[in-house]
C-alpha atoms as a PDB file:
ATOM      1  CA  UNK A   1     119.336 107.660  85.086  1.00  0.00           C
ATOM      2  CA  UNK A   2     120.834 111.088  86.154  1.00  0.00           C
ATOM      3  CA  UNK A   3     123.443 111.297  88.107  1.00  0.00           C
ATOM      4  CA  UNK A   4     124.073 114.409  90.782  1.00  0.00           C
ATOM      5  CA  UNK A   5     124.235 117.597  89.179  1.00  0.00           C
ATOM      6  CA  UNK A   6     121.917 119.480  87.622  1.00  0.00           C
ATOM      7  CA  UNK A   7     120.975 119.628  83.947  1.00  0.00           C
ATOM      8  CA  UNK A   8     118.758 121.943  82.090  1.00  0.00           C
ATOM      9  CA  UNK A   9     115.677 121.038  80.214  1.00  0.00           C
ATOM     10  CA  UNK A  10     116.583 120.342  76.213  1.00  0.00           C
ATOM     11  CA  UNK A  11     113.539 122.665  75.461  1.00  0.00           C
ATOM     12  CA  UNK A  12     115.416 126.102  76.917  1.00  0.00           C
ATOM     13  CA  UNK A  13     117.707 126.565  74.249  1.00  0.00           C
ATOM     14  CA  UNK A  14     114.516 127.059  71.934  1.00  0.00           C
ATOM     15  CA  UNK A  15     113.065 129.322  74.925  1.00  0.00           C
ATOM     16  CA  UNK A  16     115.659 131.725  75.964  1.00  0.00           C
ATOM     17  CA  UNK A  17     117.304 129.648  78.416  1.00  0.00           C
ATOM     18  CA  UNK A  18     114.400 129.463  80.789  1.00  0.00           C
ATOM     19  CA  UNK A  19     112.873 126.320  81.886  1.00  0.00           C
ATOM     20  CA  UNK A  20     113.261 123.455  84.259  1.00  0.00           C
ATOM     21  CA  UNK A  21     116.292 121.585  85.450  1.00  0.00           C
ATOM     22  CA  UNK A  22     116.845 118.247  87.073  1.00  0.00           C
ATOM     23  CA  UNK A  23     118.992 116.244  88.985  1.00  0.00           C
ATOM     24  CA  UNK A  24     118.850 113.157  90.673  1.00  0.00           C
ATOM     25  CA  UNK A  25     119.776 111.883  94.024  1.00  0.00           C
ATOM     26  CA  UNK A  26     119.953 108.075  92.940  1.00  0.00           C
ATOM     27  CA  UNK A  27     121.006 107.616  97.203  1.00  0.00           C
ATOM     28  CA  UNK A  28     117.164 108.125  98.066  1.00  0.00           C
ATOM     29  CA  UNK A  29     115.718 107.491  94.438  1.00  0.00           C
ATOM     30  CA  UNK A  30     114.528 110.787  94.174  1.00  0.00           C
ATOM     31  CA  UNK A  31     114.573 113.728  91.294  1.00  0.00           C
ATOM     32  CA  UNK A  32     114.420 117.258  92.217  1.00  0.00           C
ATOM     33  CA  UNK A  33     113.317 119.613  89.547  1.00  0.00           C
ATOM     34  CA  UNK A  34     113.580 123.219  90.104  1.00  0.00           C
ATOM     35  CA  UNK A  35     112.530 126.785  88.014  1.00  0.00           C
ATOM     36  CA  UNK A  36     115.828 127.773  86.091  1.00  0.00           C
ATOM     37  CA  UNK A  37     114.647 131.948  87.023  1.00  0.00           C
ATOM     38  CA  UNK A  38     113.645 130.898  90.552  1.00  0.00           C
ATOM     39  CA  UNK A  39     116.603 128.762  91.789  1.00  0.00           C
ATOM     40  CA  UNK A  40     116.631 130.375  94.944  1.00  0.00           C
ATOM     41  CA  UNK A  41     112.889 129.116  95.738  1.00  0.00           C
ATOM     42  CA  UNK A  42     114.027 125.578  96.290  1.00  0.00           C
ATOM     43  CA  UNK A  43     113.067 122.832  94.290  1.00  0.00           C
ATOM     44  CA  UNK A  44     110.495 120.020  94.203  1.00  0.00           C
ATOM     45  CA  UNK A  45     111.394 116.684  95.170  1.00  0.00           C
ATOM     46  CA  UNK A  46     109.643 113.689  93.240  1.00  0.00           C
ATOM     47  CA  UNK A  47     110.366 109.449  93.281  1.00  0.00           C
ATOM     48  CA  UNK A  48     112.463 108.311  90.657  1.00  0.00           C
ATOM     49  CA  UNK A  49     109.427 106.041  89.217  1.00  0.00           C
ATOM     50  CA  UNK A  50     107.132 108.913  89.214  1.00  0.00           C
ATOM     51  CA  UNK A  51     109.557 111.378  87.123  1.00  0.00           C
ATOM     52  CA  UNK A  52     109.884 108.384  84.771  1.00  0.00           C
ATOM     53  CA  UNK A  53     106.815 107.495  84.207  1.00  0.00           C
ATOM     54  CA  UNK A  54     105.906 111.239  83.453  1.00  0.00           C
ATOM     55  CA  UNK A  55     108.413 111.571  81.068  1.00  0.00           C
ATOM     56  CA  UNK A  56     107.406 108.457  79.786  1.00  0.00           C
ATOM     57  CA  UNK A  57     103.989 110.245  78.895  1.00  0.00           C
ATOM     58  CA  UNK A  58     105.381 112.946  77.666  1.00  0.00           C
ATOM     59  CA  UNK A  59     107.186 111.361  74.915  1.00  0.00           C
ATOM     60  CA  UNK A  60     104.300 109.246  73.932  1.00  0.00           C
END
């Protein structure tokens, strides 16, 4: 899936850089998404299976 740094959202070049980034901590099967302007609030930490099956939706 991802591996362990972070990567921004494809959709913040067509924003001006701001959106969402991910990375994911295959060791716990976890992704953490954070707020590219508010790094320094921390991050949300979702299951693997969950992120998946939302971008899964999102796709269509």
């Amino acid at each position: 899936m991802m591996d362990e740094r972070w990567k921004k959202s494809s959709h913040s070049n067509g924003h001006g850089g701001d959106c969402v980034e991910a990375r994911g901590d295959m060791a716990v099967s976890r992704v953490l998404v954070r707020d590219t302007r508010n790094r320094e609030l921390g991050h949300l930490d979702v299951p693997a299976g969950e992120w998946a099956s939302l971008l899964g939706l999102l796709r269509g």
